[in-house]
PDB file of N, CA and C in Angstrom:
ATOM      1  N   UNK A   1      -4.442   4.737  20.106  1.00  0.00           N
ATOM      2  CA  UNK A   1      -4.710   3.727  19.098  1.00  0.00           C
ATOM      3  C   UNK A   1      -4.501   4.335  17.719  1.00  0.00           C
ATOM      4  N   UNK A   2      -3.762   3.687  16.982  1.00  0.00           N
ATOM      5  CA  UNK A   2      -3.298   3.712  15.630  1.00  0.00           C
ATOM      6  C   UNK A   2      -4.013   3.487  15.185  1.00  0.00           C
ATOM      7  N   UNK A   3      -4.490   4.587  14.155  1.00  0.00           N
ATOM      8  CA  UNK A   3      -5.691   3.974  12.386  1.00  0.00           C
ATOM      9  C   UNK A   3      -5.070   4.206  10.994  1.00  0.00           C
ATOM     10  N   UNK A   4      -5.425   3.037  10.497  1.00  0.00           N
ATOM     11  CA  UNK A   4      -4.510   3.698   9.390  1.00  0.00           C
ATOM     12  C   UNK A   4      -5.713   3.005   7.700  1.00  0.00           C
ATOM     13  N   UNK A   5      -6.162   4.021   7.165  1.00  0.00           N
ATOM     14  CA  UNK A   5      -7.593   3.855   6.517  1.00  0.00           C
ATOM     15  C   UNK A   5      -6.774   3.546   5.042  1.00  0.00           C
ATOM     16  N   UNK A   6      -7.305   2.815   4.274  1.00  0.00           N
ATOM     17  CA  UNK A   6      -6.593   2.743   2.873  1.00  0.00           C
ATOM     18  C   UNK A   6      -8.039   2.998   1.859  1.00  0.00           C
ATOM     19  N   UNK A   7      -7.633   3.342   0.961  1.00  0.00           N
ATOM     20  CA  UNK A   7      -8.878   3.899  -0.273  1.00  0.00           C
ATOM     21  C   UNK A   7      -7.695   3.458  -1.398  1.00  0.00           C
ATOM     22  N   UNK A   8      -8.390   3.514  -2.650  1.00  0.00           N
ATOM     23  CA  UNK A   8      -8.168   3.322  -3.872  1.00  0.00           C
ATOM     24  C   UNK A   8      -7.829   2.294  -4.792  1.00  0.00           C
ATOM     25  N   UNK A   9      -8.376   1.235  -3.916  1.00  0.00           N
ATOM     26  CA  UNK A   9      -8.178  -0.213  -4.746  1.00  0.00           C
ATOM     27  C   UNK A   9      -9.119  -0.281  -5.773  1.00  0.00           C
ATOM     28  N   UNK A  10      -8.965  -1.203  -6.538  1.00  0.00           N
ATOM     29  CA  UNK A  10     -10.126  -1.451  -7.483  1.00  0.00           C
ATOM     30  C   UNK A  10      -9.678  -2.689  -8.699  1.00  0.00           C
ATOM     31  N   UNK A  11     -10.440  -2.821  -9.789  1.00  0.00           N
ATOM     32  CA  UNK A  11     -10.332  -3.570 -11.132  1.00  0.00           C
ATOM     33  C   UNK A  11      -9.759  -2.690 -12.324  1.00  0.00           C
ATOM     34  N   UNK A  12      -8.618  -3.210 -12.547  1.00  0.00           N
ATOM     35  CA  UNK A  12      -7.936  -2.182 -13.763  1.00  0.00           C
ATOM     36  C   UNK A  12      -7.251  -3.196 -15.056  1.00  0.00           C
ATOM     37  N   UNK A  13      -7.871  -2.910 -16.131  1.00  0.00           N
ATOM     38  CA  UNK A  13      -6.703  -3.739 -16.978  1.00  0.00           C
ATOM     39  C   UNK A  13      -5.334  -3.714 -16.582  1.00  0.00           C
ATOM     40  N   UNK A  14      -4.482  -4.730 -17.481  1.00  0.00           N
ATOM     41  CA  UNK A  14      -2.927  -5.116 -17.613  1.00  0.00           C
ATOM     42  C   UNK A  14      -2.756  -3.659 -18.453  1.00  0.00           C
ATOM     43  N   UNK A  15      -1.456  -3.069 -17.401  1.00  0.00           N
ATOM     44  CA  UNK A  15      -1.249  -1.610 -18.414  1.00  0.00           C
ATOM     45  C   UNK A  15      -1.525  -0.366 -17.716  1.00  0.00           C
ATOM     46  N   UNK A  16      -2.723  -0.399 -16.904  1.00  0.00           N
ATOM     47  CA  UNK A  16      -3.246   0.141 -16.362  1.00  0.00           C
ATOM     48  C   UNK A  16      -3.124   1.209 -15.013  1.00  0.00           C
ATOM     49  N   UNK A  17      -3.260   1.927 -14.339  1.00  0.00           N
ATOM     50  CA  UNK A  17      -2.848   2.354 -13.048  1.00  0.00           C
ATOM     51  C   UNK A  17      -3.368   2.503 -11.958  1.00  0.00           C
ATOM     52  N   UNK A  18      -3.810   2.707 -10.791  1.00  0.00           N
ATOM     53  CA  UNK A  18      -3.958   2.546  -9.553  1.00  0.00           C
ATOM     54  C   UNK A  18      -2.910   3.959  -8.714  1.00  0.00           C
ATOM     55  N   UNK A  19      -3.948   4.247  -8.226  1.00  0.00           N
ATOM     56  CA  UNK A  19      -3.376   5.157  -6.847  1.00  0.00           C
ATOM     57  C   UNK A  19      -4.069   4.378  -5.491  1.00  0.00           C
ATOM     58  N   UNK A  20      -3.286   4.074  -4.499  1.00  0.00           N
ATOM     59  CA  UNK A  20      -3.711   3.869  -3.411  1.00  0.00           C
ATOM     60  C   UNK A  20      -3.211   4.471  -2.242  1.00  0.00           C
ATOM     61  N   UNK A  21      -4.139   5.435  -1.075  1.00  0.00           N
ATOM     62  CA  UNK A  21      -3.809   6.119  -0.331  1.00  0.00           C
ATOM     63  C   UNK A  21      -4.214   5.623   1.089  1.00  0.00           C
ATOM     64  N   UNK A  22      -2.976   5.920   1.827  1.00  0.00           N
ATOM     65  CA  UNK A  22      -3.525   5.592   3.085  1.00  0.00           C
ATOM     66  C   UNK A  22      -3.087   6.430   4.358  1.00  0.00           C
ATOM     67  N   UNK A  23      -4.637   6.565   4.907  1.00  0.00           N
ATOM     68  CA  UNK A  23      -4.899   7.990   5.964  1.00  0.00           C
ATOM     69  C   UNK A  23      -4.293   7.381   7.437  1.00  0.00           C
ATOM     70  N   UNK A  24      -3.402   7.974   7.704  1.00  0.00           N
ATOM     71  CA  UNK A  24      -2.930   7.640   9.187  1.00  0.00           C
ATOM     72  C   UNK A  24      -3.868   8.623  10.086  1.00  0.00           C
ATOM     73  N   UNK A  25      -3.857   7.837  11.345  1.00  0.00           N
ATOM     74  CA  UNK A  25      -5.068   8.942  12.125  1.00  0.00           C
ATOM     75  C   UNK A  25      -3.636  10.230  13.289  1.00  0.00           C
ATOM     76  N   UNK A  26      -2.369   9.848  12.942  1.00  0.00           N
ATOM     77  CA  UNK A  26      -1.393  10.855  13.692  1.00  0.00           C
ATOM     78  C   UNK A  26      -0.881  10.783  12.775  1.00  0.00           C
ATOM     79  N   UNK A  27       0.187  12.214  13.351  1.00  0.00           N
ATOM     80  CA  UNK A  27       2.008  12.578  11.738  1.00  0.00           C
ATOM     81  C   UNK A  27       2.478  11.437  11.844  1.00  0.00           C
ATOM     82  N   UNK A  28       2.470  11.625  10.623  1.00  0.00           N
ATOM     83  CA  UNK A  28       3.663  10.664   9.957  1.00  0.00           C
ATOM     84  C   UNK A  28       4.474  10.504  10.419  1.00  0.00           C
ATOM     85  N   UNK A  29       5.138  11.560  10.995  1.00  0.00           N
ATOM     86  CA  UNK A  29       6.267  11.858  11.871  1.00  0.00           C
ATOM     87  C   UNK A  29       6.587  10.859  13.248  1.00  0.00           C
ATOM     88  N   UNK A  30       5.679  10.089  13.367  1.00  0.00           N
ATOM     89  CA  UNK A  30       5.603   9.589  14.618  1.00  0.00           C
ATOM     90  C   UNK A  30       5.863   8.160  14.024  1.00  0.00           C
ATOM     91  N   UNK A  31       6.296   7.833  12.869  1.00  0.00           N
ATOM     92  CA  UNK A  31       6.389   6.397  12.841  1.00  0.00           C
ATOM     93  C   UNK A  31       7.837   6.492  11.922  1.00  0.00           C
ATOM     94  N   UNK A  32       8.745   5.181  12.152  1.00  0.00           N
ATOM     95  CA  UNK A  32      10.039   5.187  11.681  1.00  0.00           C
ATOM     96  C   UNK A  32       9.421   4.961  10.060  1.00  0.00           C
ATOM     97  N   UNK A  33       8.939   4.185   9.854  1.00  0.00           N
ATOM     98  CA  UNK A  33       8.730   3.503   8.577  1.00  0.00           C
ATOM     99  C   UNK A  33       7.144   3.836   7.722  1.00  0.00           C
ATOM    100  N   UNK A  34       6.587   3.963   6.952  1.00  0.00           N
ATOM    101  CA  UNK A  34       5.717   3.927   5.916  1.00  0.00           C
ATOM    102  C   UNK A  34       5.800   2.832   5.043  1.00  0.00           C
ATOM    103  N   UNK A  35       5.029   1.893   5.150  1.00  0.00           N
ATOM    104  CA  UNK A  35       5.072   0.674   3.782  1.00  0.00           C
ATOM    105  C   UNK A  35       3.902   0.111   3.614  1.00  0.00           C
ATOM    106  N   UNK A  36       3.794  -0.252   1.960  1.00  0.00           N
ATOM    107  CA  UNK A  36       2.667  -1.499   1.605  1.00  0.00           C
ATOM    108  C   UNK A  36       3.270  -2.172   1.631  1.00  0.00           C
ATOM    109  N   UNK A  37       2.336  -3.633   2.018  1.00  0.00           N
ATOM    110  CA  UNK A  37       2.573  -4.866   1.689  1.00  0.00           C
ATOM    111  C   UNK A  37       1.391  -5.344   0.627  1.00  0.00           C
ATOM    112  N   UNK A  38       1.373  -6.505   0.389  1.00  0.00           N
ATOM    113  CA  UNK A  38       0.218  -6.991  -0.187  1.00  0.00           C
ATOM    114  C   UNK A  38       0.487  -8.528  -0.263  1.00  0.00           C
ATOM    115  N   UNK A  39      -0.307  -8.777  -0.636  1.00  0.00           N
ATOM    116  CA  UNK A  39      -0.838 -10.751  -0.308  1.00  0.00           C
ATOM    117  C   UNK A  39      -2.262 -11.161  -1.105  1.00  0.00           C
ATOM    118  N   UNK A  40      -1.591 -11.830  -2.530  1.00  0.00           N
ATOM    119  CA  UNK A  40      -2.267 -12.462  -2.549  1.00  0.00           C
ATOM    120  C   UNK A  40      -2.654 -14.085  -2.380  1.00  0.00           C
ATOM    121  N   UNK A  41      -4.012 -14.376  -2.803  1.00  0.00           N
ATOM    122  CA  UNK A  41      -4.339 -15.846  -1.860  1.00  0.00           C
ATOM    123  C   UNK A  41      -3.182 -16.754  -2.296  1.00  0.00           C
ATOM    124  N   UNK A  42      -3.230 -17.783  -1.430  1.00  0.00           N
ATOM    125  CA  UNK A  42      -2.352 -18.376  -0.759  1.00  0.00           C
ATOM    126  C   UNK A  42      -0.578 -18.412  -0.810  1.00  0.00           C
ATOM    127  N   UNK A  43      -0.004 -17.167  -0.980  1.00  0.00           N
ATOM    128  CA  UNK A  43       0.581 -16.637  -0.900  1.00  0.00           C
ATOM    129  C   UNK A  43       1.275 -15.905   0.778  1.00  0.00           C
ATOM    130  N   UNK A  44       2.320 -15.698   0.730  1.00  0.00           N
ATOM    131  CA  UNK A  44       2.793 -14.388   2.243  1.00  0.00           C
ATOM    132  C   UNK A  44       2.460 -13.230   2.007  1.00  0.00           C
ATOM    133  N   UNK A  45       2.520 -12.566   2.946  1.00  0.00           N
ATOM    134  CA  UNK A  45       2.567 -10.834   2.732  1.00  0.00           C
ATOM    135  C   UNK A  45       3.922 -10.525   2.692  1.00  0.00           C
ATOM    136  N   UNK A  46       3.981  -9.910   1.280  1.00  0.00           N
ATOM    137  CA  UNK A  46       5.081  -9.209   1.198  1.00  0.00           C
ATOM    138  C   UNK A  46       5.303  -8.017   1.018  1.00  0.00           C
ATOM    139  N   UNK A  47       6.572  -7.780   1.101  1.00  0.00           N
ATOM    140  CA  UNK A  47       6.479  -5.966   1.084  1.00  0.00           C
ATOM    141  C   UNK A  47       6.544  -5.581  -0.246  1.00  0.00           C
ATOM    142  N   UNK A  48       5.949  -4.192  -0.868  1.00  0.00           N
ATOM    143  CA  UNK A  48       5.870  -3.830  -1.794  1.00  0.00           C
ATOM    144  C   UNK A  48       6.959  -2.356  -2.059  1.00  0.00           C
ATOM    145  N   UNK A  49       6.823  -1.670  -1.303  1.00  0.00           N
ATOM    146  CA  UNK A  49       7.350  -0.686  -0.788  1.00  0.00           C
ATOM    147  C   UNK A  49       7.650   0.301   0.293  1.00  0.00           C
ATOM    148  N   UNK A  50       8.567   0.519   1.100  1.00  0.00           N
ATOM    149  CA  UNK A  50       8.290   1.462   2.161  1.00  0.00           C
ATOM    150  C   UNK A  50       9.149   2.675   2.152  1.00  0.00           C
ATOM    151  N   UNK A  51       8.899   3.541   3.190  1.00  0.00           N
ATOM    152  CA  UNK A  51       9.549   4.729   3.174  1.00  0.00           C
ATOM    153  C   UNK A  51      10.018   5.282   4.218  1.00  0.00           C
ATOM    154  N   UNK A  52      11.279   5.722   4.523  1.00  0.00           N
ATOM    155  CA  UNK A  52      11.710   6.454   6.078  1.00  0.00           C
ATOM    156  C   UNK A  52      10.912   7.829   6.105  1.00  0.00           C
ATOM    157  N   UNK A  53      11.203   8.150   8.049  1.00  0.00           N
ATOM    158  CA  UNK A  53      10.884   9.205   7.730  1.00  0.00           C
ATOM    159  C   UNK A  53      11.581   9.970   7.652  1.00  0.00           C
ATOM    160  N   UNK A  54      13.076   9.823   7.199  1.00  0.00           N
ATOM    161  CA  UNK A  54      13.836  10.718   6.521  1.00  0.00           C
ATOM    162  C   UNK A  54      13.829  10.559   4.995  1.00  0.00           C
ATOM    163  N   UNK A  55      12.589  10.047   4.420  1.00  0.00           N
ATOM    164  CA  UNK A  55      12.682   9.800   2.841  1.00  0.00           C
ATOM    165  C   UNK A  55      13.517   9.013   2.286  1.00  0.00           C
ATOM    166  N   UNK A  56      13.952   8.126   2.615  1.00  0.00           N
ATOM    167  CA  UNK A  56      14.776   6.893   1.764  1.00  0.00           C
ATOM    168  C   UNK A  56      13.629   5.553   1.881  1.00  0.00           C
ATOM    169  N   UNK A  57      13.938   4.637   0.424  1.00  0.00           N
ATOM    170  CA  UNK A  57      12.316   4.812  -0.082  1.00  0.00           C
ATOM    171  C   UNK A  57      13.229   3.497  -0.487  1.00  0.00           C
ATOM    172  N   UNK A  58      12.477   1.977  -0.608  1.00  0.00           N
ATOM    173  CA  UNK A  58      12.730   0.358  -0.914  1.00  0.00           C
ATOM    174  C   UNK A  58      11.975  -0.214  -1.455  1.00  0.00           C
ATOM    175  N   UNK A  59      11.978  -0.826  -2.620  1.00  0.00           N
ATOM    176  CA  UNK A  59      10.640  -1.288  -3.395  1.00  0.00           C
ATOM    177  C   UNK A  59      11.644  -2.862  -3.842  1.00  0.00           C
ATOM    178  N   UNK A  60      10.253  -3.566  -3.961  1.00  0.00           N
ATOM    179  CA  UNK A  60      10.655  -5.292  -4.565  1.00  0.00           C
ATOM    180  C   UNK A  60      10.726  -5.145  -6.109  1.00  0.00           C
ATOM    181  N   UNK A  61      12.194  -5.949  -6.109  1.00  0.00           N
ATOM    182  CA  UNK A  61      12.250  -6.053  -7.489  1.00  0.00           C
ATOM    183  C   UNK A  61      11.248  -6.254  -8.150  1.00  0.00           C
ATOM    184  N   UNK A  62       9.608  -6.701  -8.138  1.00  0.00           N
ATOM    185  CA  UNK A  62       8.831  -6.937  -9.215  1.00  0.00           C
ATOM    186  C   UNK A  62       8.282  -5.705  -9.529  1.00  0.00           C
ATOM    187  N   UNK A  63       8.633  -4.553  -8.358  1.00  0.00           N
ATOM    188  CA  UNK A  63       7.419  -3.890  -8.833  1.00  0.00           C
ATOM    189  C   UNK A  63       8.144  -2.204  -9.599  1.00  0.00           C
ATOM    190  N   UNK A  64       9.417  -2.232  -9.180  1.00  0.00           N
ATOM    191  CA  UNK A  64      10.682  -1.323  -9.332  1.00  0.00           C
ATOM    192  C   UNK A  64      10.629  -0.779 -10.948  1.00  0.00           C
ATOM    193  N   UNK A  65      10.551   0.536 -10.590  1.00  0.00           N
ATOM    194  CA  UNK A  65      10.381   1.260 -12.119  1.00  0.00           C
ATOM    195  C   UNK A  65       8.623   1.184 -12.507  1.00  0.00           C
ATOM    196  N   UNK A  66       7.931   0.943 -12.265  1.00  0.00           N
ATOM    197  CA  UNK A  66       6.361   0.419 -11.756  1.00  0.00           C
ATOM    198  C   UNK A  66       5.882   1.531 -10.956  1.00  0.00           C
ATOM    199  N   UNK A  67       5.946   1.322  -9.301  1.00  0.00           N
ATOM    200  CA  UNK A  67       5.484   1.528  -8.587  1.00  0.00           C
ATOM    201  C   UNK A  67       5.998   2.779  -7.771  1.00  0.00           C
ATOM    202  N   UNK A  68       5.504   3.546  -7.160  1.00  0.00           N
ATOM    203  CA  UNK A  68       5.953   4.659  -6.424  1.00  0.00           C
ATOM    204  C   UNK A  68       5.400   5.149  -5.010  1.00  0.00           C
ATOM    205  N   UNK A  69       6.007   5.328  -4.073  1.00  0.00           N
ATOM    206  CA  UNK A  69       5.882   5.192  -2.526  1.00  0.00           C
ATOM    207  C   UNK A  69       6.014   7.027  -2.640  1.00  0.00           C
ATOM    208  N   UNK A  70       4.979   7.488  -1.732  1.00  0.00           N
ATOM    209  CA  UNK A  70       5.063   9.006  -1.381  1.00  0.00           C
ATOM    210  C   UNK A  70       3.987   8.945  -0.715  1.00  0.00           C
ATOM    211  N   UNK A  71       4.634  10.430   0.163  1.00  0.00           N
ATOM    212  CA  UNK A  71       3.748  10.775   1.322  1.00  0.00           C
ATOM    213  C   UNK A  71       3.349  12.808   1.216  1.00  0.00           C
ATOM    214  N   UNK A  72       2.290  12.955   2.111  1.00  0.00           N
ATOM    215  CA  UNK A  72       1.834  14.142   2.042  1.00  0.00           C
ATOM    216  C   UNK A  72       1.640  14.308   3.849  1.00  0.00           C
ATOM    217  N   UNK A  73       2.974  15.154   4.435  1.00  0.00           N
ATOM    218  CA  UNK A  73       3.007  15.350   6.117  1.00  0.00           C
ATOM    219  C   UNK A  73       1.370  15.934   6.269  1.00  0.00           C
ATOM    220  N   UNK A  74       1.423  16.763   5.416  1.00  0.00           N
ATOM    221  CA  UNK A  74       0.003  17.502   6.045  1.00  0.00           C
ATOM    222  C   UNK A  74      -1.066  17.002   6.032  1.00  0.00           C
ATOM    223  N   UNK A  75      -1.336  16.097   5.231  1.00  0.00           N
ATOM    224  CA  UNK A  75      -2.132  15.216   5.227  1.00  0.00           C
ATOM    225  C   UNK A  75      -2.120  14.169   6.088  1.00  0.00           C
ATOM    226  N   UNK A  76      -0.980  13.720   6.606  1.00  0.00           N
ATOM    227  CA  UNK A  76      -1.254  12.543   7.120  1.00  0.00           C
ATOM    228  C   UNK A  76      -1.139  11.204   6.084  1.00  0.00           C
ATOM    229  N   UNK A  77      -0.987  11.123   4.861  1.00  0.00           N
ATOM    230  CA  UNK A  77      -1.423  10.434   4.202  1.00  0.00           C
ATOM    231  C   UNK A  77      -0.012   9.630   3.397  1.00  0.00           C
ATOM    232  N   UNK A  78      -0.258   8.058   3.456  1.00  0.00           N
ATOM    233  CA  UNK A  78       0.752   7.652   2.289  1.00  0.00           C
ATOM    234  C   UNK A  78       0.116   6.905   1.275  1.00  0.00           C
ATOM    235  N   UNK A  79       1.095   7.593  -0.198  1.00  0.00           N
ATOM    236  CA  UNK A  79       0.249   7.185  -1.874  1.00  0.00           C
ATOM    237  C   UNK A  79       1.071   5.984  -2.088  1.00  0.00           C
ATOM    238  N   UNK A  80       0.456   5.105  -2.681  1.00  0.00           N
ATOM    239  CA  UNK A  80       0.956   4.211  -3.479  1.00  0.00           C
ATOM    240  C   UNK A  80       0.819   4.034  -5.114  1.00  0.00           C
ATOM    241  N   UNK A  81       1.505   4.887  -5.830  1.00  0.00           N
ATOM    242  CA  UNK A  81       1.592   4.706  -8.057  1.00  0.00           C
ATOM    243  C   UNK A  81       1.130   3.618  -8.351  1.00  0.00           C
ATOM    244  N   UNK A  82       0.707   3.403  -8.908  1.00  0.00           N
ATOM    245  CA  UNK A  82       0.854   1.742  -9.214  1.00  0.00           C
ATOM    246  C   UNK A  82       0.495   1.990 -10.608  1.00  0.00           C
ATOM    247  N   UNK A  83       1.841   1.674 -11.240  1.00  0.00           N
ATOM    248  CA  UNK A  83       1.406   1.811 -13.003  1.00  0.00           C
ATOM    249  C   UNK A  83       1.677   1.033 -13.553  1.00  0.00           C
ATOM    250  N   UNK A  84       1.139   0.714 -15.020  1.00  0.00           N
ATOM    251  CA  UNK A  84       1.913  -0.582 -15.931  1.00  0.00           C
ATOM    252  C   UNK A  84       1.497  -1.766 -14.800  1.00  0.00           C
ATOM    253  N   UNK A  85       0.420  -1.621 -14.572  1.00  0.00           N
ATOM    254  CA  UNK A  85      -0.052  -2.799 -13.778  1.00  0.00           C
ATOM    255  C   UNK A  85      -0.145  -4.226 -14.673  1.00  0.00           C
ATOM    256  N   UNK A  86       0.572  -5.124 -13.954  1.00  0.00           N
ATOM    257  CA  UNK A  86       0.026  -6.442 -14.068  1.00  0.00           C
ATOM    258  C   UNK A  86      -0.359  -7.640 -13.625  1.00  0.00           C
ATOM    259  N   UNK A  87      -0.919  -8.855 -14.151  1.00  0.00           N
ATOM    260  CA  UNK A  87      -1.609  -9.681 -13.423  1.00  0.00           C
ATOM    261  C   UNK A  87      -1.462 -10.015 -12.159  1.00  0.00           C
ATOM    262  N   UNK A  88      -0.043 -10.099 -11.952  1.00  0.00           N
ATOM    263  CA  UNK A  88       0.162 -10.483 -11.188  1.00  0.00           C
ATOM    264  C   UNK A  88       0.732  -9.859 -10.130  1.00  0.00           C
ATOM    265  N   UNK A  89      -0.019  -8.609 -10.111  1.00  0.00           N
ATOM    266  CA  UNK A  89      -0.178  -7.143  -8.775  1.00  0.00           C
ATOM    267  C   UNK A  89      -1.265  -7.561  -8.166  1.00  0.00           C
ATOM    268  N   UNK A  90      -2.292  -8.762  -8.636  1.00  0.00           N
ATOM    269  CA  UNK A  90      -3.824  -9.270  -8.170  1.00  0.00           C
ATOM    270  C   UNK A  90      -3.068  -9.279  -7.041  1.00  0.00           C
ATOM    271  N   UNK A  91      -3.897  -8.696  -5.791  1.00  0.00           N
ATOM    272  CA  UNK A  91      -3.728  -9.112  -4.074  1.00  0.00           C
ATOM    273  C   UNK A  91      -4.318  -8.034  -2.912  1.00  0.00           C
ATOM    274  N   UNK A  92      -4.742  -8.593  -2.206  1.00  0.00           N
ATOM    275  CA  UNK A  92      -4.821  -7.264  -1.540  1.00  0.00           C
ATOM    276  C   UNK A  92      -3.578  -6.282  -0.797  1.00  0.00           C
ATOM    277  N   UNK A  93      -3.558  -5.281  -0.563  1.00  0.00           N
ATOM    278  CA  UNK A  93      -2.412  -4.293  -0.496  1.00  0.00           C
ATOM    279  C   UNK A  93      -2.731  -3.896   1.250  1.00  0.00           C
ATOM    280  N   UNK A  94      -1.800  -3.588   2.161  1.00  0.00           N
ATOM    281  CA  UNK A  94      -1.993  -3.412   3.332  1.00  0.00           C
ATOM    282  C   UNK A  94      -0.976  -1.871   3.772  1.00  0.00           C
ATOM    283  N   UNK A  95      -1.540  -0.953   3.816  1.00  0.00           N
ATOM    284  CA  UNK A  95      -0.632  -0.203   4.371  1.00  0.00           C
ATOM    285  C   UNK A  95       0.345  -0.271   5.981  1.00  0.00           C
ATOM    286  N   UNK A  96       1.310  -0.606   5.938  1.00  0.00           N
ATOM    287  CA  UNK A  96       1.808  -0.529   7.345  1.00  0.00           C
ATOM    288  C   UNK A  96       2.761   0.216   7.842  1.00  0.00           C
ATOM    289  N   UNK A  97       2.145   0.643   9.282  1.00  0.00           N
ATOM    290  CA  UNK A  97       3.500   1.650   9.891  1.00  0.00           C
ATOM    291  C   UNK A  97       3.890   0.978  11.138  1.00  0.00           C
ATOM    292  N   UNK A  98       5.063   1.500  10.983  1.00  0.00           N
ATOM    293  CA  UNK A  98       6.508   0.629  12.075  1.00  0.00           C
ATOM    294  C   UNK A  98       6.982   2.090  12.811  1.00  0.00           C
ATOM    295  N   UNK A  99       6.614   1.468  14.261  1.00  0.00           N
ATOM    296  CA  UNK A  99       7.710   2.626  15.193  1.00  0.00           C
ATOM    297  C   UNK A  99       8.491   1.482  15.653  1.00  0.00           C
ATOM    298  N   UNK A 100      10.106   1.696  16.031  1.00  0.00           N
ATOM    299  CA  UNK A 100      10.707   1.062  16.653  1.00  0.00           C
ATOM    300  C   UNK A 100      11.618   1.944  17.564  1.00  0.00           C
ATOM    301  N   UNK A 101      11.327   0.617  18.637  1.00  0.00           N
ATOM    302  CA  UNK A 101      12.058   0.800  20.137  1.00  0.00           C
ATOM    303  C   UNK A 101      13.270   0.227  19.889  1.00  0.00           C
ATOM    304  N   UNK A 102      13.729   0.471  21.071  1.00  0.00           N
ATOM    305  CA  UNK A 102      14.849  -0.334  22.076  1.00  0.00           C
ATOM    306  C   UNK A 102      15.063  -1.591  21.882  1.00  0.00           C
ATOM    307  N   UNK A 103      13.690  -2.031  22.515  1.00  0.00           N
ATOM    308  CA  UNK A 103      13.504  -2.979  22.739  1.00  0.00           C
ATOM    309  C   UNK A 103      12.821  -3.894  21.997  1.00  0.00           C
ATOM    310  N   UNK A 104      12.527  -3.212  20.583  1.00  0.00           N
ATOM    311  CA  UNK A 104      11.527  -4.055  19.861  1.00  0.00           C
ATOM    312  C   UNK A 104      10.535  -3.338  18.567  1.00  0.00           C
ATOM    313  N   UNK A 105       9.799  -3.336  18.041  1.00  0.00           N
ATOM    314  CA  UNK A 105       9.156  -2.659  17.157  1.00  0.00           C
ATOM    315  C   UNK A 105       8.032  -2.929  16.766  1.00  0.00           C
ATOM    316  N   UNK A 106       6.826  -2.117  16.888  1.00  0.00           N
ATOM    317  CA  UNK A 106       5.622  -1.855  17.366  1.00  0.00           C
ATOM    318  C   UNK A 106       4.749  -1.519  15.693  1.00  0.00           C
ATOM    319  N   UNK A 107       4.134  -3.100  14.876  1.00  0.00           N
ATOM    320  CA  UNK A 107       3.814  -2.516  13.279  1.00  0.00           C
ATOM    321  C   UNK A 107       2.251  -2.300  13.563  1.00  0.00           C
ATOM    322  N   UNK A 108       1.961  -1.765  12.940  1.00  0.00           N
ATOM    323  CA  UNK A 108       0.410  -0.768  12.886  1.00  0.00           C
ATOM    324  C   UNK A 108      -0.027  -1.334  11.014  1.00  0.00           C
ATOM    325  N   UNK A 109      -1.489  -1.659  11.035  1.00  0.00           N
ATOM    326  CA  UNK A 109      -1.440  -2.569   9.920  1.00  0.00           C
ATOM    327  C   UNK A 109      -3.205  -1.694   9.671  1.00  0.00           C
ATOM    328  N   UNK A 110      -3.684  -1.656   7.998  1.00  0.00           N
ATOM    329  CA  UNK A 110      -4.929  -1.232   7.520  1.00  0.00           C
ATOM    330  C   UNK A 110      -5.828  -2.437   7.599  1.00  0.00           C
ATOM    331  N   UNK A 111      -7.042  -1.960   6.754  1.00  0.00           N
ATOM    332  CA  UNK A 111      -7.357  -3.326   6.823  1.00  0.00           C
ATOM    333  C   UNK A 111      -7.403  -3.850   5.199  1.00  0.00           C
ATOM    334  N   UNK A 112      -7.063  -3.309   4.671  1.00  0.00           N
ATOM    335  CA  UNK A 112      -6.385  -3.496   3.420  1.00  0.00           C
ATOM    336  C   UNK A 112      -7.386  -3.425   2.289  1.00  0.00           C
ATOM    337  N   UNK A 113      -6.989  -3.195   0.989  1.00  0.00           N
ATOM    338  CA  UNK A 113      -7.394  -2.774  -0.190  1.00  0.00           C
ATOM    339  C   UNK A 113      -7.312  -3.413  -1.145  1.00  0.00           C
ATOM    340  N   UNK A 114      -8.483  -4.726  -2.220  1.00  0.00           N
ATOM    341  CA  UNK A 114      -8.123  -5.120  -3.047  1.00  0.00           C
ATOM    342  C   UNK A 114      -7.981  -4.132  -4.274  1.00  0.00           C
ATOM    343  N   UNK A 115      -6.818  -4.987  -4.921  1.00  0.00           N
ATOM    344  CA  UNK A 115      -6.591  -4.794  -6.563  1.00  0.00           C
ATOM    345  C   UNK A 115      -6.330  -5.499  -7.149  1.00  0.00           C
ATOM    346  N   UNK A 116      -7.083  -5.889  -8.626  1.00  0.00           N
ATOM    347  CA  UNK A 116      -7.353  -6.612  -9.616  1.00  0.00           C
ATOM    348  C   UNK A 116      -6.955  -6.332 -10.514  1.00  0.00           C
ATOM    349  N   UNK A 117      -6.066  -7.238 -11.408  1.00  0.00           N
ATOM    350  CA  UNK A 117      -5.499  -6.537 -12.572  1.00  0.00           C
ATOM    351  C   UNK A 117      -6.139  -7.849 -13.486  1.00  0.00           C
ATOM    352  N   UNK A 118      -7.040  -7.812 -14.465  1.00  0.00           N
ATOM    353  CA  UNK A 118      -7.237  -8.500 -15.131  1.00  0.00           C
ATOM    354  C   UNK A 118      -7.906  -7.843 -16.486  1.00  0.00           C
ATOM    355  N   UNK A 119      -7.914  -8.991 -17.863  1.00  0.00           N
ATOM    356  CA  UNK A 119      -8.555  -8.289 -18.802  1.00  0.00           C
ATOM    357  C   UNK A 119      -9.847  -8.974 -19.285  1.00  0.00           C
TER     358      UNK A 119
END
């Protein structure tokens, strides 16, 4: 069983920054993909950023030049930057990891982390 723990949400002014980390309970190594999503209310989950595990790294145009996707093997752990925050980063953030098969592909999900960007 896959865990995957997220820390560092919170309330930050417009401008502002955010680190959010999230603890996988195995290596990194064991999953094709590293990504946030986030969703806020009544809204989809969308992706924010993810990362191979050969390091090639995809972020949504809103958040591009903003935001920054990195990982620490020894840790176990993937960071999420989050700078020059604004309003409309309000949502909660979900770390998710993707192994894929053959036959299909197997996503592993946190239980996610609000962040508030307001003034």
């Amino acid at each position: 069983q896959v865990q995957l723990v997220e820390s560092g949400g919170g309330a930050v002014q417009p401008g502002g920054s955010l680190r959010l980390s999230c603890a996988a309970s195995r290596t990194l190594f064991s999953f094709n993909t590293m990504a946030w999503f986030r969703q806020a209310p009544g809204n989809k989950r969308e992706l924010v950023a993810a990362m191979t595990s050969g390091g090639s790294t995809n972020y949504a145009d809103s958040v591009k030049g903003r935001f920054t996707i990195s990982r620490d093997n020894d840790k176990n752990t993937v960071y999420l930057q989050m700078n020059s925050l604004k309003p409309e980063d309000t949502a909660v953030y979900y770390c998710n990891a993707a192994v894929v098969f053959r036959s299909g592909k197997q996503d592993y999900w946190g239980q996610g982390t609000q962040v508030t960007v307001s003034s």
